[in-house]
PDB file of N, CA and C in Angstrom:
ATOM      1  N   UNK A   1     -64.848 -70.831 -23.217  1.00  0.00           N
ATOM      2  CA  UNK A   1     -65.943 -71.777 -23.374  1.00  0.00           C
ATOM      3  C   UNK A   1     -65.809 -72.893 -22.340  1.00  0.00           C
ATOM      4  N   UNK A   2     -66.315 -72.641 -21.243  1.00  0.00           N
ATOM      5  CA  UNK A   2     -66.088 -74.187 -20.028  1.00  0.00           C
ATOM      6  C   UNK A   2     -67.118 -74.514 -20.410  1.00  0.00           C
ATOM      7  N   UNK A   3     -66.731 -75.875 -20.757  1.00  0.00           N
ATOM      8  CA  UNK A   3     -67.894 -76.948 -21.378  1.00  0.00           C
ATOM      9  C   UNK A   3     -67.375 -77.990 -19.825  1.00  0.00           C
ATOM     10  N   UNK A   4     -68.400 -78.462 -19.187  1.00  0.00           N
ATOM     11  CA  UNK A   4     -67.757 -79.467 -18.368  1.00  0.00           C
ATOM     12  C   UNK A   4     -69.050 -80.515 -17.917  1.00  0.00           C
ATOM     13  N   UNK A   5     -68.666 -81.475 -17.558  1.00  0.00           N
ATOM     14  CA  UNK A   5     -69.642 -82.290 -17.102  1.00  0.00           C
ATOM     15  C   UNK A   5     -69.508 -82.359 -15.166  1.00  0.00           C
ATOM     16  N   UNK A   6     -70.222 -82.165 -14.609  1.00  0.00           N
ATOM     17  CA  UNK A   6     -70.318 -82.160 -13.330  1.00  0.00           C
ATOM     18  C   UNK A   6     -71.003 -84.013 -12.599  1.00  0.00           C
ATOM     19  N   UNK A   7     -70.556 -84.194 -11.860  1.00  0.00           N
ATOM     20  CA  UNK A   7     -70.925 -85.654 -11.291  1.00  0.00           C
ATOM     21  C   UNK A   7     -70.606 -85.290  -9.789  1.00  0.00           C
ATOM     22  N   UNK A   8     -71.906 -85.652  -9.042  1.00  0.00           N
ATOM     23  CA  UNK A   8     -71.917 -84.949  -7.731  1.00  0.00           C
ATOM     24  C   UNK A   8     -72.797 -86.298  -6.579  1.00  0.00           C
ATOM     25  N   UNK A   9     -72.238 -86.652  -5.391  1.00  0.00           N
ATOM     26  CA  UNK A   9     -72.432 -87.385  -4.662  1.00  0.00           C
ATOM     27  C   UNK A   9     -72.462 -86.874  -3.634  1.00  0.00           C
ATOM     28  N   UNK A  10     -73.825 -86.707  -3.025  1.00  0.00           N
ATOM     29  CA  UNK A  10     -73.759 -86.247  -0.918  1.00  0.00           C
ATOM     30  C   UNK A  10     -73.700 -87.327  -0.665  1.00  0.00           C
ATOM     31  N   UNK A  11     -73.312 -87.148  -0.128  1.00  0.00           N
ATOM     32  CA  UNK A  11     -73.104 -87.743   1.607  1.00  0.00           C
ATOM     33  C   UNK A  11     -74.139 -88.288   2.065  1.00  0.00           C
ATOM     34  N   UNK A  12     -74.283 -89.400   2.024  1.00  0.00           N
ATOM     35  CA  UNK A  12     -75.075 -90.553   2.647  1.00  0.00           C
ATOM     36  C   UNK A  12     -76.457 -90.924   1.465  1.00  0.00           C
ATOM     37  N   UNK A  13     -75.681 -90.350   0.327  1.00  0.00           N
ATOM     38  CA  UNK A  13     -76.904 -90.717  -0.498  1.00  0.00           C
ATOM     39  C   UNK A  13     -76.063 -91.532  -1.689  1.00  0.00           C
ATOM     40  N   UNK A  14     -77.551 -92.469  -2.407  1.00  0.00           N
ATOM     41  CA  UNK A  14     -76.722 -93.462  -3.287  1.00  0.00           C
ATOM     42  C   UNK A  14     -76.735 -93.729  -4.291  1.00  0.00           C
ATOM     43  N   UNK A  15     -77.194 -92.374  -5.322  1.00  0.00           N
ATOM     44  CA  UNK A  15     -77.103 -92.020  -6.057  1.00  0.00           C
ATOM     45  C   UNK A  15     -75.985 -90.901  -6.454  1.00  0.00           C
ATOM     46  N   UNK A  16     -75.456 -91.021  -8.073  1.00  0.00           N
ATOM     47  CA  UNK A  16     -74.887 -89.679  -8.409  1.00  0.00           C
ATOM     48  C   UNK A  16     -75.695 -88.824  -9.182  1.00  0.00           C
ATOM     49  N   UNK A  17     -75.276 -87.487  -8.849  1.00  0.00           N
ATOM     50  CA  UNK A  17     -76.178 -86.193  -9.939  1.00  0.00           C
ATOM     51  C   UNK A  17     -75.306 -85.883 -10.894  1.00  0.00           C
ATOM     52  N   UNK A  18     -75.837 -85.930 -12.551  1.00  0.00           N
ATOM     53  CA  UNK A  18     -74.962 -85.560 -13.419  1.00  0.00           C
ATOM     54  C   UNK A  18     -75.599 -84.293 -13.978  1.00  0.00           C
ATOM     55  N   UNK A  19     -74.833 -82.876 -14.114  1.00  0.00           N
ATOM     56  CA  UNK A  19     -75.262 -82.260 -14.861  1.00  0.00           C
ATOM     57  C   UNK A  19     -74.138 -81.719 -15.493  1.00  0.00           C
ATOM     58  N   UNK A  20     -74.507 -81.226 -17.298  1.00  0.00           N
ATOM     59  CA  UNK A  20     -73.597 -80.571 -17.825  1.00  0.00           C
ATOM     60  C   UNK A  20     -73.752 -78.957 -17.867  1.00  0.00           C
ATOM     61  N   UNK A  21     -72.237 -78.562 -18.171  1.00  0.00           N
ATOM     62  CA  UNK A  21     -72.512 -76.655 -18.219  1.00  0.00           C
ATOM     63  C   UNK A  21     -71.857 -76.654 -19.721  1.00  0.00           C
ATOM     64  N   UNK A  22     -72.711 -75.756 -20.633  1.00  0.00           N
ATOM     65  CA  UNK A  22     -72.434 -75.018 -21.866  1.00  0.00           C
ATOM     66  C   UNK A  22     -71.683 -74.314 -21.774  1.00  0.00           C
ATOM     67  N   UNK A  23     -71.339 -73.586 -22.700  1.00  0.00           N
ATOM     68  CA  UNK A  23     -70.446 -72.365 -23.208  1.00  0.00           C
ATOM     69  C   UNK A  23     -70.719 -71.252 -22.613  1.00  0.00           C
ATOM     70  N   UNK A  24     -72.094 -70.818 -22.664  1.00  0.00           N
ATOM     71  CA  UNK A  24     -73.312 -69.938 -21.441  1.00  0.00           C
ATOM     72  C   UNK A  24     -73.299 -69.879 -19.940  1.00  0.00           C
ATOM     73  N   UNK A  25     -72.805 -71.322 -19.918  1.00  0.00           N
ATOM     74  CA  UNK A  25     -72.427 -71.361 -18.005  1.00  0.00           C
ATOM     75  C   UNK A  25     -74.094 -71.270 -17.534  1.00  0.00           C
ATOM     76  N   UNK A  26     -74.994 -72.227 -18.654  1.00  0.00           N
ATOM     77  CA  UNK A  26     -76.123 -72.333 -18.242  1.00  0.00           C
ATOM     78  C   UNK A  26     -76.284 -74.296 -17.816  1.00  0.00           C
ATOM     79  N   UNK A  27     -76.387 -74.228 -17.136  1.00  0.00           N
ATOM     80  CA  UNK A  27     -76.484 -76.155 -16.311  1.00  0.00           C
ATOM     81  C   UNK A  27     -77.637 -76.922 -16.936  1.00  0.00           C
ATOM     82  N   UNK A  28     -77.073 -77.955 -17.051  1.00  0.00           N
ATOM     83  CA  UNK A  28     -78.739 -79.038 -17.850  1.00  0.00           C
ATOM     84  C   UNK A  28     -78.479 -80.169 -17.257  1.00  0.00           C
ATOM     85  N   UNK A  29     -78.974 -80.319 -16.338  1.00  0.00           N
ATOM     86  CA  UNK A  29     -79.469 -81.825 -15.242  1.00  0.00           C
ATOM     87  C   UNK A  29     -79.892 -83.061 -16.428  1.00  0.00           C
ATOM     88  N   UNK A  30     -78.260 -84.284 -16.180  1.00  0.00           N
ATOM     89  CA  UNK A  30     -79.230 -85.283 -17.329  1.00  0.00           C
ATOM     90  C   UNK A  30     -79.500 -86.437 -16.434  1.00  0.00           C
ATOM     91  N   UNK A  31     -79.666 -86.285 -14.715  1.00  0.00           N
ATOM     92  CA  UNK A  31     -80.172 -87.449 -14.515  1.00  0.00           C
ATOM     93  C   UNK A  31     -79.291 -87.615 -13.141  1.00  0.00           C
ATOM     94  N   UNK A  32     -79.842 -88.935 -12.786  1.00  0.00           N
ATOM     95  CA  UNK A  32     -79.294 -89.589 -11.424  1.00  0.00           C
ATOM     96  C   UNK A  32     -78.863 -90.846 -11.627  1.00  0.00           C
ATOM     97  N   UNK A  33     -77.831 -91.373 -11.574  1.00  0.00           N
ATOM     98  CA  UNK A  33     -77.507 -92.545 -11.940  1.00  0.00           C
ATOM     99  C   UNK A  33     -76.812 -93.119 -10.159  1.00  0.00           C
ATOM    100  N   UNK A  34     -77.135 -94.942 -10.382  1.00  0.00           N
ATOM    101  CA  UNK A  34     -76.376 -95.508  -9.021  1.00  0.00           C
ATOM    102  C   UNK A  34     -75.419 -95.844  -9.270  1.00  0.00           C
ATOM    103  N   UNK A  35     -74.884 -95.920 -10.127  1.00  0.00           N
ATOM    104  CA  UNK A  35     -73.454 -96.583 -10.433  1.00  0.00           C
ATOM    105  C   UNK A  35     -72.078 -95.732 -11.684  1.00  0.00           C
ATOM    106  N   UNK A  36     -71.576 -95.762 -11.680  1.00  0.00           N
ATOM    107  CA  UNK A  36     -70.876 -95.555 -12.838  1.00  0.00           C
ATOM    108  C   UNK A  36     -70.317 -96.152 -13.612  1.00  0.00           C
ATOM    109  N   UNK A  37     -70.328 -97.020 -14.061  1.00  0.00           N
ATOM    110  CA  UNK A  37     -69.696 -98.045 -15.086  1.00  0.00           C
ATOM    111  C   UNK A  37     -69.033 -97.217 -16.559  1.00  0.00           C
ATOM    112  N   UNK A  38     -68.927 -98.097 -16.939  1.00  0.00           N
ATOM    113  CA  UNK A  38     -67.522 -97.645 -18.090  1.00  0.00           C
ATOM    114  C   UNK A  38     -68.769 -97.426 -19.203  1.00  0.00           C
ATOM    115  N   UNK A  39     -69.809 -98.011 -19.397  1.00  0.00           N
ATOM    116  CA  UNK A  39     -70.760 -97.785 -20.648  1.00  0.00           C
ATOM    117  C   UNK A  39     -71.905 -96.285 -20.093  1.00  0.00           C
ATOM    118  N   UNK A  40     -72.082 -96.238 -18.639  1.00  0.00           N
ATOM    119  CA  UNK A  40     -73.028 -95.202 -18.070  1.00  0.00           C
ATOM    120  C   UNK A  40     -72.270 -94.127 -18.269  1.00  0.00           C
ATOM    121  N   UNK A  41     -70.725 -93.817 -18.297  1.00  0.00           N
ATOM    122  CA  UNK A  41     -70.484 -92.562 -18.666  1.00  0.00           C
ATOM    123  C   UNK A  41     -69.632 -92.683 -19.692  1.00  0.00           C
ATOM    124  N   UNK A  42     -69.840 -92.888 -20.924  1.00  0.00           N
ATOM    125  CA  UNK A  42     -70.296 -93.205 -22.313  1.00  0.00           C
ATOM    126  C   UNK A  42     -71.578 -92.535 -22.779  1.00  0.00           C
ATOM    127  N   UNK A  43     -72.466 -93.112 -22.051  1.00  0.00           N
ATOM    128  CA  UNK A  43     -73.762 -92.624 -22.101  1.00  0.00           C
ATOM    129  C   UNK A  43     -74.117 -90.843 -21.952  1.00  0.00           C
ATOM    130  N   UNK A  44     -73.177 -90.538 -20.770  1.00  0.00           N
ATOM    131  CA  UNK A  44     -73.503 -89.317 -20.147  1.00  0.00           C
ATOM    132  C   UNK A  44     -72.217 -88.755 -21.117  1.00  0.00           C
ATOM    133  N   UNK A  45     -71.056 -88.873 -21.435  1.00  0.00           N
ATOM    134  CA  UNK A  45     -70.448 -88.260 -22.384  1.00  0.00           C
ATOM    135  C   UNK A  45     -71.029 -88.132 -24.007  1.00  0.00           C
ATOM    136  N   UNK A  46     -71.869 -88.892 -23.936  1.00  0.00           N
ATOM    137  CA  UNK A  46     -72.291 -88.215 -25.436  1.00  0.00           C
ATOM    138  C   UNK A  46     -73.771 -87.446 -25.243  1.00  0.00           C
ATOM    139  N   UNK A  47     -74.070 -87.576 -24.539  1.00  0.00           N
ATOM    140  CA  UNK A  47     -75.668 -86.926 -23.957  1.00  0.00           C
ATOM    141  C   UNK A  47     -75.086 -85.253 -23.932  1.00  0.00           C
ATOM    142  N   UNK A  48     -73.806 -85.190 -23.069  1.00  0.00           N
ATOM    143  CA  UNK A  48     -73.289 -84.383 -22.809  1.00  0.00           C
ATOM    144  C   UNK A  48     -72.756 -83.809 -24.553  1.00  0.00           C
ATOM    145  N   UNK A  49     -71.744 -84.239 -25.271  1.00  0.00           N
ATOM    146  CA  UNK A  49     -71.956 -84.033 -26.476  1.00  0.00           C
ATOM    147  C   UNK A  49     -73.168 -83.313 -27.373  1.00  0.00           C
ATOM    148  N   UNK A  50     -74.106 -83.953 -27.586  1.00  0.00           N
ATOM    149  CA  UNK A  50     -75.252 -83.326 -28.388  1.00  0.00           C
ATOM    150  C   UNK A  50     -75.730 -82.158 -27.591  1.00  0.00           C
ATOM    151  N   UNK A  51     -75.955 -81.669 -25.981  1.00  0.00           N
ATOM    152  CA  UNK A  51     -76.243 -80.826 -25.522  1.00  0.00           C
ATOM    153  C   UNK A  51     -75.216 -79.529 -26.431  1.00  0.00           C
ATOM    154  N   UNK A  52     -73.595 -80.050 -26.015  1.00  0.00           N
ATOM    155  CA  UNK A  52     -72.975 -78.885 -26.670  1.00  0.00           C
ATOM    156  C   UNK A  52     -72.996 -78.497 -28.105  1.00  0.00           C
ATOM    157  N   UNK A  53     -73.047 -79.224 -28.844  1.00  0.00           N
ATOM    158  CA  UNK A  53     -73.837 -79.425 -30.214  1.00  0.00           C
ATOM    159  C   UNK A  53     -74.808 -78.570 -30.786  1.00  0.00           C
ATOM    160  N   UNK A  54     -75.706 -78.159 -30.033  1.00  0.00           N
ATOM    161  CA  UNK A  54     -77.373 -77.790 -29.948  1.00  0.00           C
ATOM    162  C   UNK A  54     -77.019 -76.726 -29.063  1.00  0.00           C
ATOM    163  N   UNK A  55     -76.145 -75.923 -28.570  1.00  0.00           N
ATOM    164  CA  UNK A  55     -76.564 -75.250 -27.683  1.00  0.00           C
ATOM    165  C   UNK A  55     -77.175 -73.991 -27.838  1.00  0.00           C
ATOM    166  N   UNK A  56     -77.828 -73.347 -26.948  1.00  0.00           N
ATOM    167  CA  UNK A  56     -78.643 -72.486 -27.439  1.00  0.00           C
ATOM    168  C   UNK A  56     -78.709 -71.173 -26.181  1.00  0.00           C
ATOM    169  N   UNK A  57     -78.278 -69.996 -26.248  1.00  0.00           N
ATOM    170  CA  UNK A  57     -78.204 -69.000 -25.113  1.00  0.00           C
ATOM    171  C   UNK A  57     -80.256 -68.885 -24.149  1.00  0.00           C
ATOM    172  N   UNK A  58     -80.201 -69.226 -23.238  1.00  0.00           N
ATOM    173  CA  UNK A  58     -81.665 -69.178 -22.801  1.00  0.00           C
ATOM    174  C   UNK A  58     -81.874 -67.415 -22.044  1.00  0.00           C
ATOM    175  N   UNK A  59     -82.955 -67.163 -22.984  1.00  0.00           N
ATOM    176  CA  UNK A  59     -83.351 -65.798 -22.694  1.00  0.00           C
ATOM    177  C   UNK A  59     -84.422 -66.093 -21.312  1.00  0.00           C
ATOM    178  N   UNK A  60     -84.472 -65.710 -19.861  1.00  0.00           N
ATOM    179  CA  UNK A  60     -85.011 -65.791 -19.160  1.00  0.00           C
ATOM    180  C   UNK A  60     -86.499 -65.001 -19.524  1.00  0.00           C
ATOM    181  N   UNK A  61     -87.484 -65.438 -19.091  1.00  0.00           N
ATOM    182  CA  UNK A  61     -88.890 -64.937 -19.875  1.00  0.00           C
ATOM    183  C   UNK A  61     -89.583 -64.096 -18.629  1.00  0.00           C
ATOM    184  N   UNK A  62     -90.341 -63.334 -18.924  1.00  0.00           N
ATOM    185  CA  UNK A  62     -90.674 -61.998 -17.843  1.00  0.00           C
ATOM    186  C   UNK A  62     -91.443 -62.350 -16.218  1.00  0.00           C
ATOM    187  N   UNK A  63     -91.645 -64.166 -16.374  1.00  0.00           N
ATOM    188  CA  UNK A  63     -91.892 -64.492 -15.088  1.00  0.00           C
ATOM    189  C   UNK A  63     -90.545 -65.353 -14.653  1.00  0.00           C
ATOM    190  N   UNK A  64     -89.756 -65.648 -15.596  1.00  0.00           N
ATOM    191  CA  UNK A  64     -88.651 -65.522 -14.443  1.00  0.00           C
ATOM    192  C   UNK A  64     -87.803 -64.783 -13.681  1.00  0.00           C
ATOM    193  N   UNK A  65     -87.783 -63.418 -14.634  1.00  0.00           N
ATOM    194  CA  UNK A  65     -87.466 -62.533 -13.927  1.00  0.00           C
ATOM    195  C   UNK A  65     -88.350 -61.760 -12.464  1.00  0.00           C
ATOM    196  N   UNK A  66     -89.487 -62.294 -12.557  1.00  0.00           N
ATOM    197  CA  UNK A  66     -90.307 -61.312 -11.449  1.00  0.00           C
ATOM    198  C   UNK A  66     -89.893 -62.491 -10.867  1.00  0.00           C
ATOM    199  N   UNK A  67     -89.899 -63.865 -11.049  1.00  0.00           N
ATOM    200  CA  UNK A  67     -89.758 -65.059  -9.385  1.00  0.00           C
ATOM    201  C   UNK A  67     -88.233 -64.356  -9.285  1.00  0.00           C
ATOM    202  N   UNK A  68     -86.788 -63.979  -9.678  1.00  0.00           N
ATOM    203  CA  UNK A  68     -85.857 -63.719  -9.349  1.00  0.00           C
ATOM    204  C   UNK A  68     -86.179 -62.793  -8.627  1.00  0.00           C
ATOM    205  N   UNK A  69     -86.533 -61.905  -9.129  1.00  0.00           N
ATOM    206  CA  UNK A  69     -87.059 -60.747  -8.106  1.00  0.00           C
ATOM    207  C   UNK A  69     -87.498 -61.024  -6.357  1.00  0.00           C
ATOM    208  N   UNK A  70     -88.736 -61.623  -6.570  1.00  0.00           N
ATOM    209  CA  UNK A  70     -89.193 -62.013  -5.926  1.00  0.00           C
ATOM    210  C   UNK A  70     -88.175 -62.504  -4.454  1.00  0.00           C
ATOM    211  N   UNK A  71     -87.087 -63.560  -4.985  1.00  0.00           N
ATOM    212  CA  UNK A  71     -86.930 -64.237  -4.104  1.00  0.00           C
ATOM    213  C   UNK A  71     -85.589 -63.321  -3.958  1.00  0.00           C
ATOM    214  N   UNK A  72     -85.219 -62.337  -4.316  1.00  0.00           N
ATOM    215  CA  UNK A  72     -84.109 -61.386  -4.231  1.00  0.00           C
ATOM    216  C   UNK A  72     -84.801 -60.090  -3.072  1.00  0.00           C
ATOM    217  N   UNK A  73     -86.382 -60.245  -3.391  1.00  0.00           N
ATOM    218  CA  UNK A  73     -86.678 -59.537  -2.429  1.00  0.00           C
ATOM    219  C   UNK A  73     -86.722 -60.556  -0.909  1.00  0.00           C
ATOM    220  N   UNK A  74     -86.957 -61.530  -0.604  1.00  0.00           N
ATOM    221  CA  UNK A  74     -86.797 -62.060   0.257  1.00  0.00           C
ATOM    222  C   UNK A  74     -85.608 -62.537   0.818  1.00  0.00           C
ATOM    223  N   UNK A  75     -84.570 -62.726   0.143  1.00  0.00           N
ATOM    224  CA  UNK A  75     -83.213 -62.499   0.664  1.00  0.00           C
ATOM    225  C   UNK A  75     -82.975 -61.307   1.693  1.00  0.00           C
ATOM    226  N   UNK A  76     -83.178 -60.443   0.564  1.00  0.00           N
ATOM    227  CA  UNK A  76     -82.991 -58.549   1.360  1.00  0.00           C
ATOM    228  C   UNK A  76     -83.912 -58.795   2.785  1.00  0.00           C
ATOM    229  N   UNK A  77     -84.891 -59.274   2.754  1.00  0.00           N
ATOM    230  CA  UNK A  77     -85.281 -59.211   4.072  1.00  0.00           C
ATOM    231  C   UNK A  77     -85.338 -60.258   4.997  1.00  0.00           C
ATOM    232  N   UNK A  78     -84.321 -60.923   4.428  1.00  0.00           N
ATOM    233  CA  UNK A  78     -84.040 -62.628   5.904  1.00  0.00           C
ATOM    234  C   UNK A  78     -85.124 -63.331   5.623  1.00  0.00           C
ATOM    235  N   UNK A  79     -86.291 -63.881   4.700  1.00  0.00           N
ATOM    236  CA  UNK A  79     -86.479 -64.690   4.778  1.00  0.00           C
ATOM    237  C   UNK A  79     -86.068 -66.130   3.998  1.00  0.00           C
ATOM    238  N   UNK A  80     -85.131 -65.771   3.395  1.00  0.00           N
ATOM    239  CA  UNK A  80     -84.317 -66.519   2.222  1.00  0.00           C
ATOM    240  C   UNK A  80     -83.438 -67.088   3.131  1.00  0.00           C
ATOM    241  N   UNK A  81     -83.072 -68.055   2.819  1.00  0.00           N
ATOM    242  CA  UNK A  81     -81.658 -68.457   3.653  1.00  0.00           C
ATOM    243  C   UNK A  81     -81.142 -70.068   3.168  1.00  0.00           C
ATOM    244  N   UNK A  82     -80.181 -70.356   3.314  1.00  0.00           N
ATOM    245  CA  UNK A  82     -79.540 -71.839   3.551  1.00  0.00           C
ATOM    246  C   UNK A  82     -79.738 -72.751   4.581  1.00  0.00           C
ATOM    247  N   UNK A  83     -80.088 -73.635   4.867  1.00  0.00           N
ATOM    248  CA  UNK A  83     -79.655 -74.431   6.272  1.00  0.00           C
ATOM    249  C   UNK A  83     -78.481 -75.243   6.101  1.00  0.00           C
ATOM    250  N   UNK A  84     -78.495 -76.000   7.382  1.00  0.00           N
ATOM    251  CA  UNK A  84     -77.647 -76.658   7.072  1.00  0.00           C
ATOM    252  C   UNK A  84     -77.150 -77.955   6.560  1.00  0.00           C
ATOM    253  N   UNK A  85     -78.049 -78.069   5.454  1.00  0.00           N
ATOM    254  CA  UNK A  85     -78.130 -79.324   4.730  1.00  0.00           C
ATOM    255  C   UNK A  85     -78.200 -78.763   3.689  1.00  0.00           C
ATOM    256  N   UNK A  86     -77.673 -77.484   3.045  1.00  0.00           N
ATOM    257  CA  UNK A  86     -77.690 -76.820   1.432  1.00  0.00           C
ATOM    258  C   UNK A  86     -79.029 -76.436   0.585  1.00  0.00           C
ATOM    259  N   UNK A  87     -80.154 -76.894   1.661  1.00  0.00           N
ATOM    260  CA  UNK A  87     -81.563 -76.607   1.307  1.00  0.00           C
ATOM    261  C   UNK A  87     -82.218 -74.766   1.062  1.00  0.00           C
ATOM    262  N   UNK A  88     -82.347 -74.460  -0.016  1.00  0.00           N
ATOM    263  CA  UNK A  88     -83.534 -73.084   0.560  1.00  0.00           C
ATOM    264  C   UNK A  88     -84.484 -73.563   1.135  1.00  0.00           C
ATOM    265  N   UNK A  89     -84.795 -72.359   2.220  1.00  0.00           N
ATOM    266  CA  UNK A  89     -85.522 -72.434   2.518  1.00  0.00           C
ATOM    267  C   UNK A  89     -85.968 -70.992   2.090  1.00  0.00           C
ATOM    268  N   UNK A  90     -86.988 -70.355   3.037  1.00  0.00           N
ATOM    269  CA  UNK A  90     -88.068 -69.662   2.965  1.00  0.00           C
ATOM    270  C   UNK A  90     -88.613 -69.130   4.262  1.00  0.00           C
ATOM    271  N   UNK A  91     -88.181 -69.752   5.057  1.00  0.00           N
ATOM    272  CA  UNK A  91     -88.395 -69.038   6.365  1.00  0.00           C
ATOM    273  C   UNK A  91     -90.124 -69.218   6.752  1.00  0.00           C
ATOM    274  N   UNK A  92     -90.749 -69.568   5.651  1.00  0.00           N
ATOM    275  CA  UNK A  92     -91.940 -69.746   6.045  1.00  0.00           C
ATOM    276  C   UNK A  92     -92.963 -70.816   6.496  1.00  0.00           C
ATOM    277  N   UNK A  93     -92.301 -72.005   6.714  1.00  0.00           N
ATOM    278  CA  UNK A  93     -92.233 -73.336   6.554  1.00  0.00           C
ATOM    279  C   UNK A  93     -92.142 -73.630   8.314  1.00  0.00           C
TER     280      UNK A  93
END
């Protein structure tokens, strides 16, 4: 069961990203915070709490599977890709 809270900062930006992972190893984005103080992750530790609390396995629904598809078919053919700033792209842009 990795229950964990993730707290994530790029590079040249001035905000942090908090998201937690369930038991599922499914991610739930609770936000962007500028600071961290001793009461803001308080905040995000019990937010984080009731998520695991409540958790619930998410059955992907038959249009997420065709967008997976989808963009699994565009991988296979190079138009999928990374740059170099961690962005998808799309190649079509």
């Amino acid at each position: 069961m990795p229950r964990k809270i993730h707290i994530n900062k790029y590079q040249g930006n001035t905000h942090y990203s908090v998201t937690v992972e369930d038991s599922y190893n499914q991610e739930h984005h609770l936000g962007y915070y500028n600071d961290l103080s001793p009461e803001i992750l308080s905040e995000i530790e019990a937010d984080a709490e009731m998520l695991w609390q409540n958790e619930v396995k998410y059955e992907p629904s038959s249009m997420d599977k065709a967008i997976a598809a989808c963009v699994e078919l565009d991988k296979n053919s190079g138009l999928y890709f990374t740059d170099s700033r961690g962005n998808h792209r799309d190649g079509l842009d």
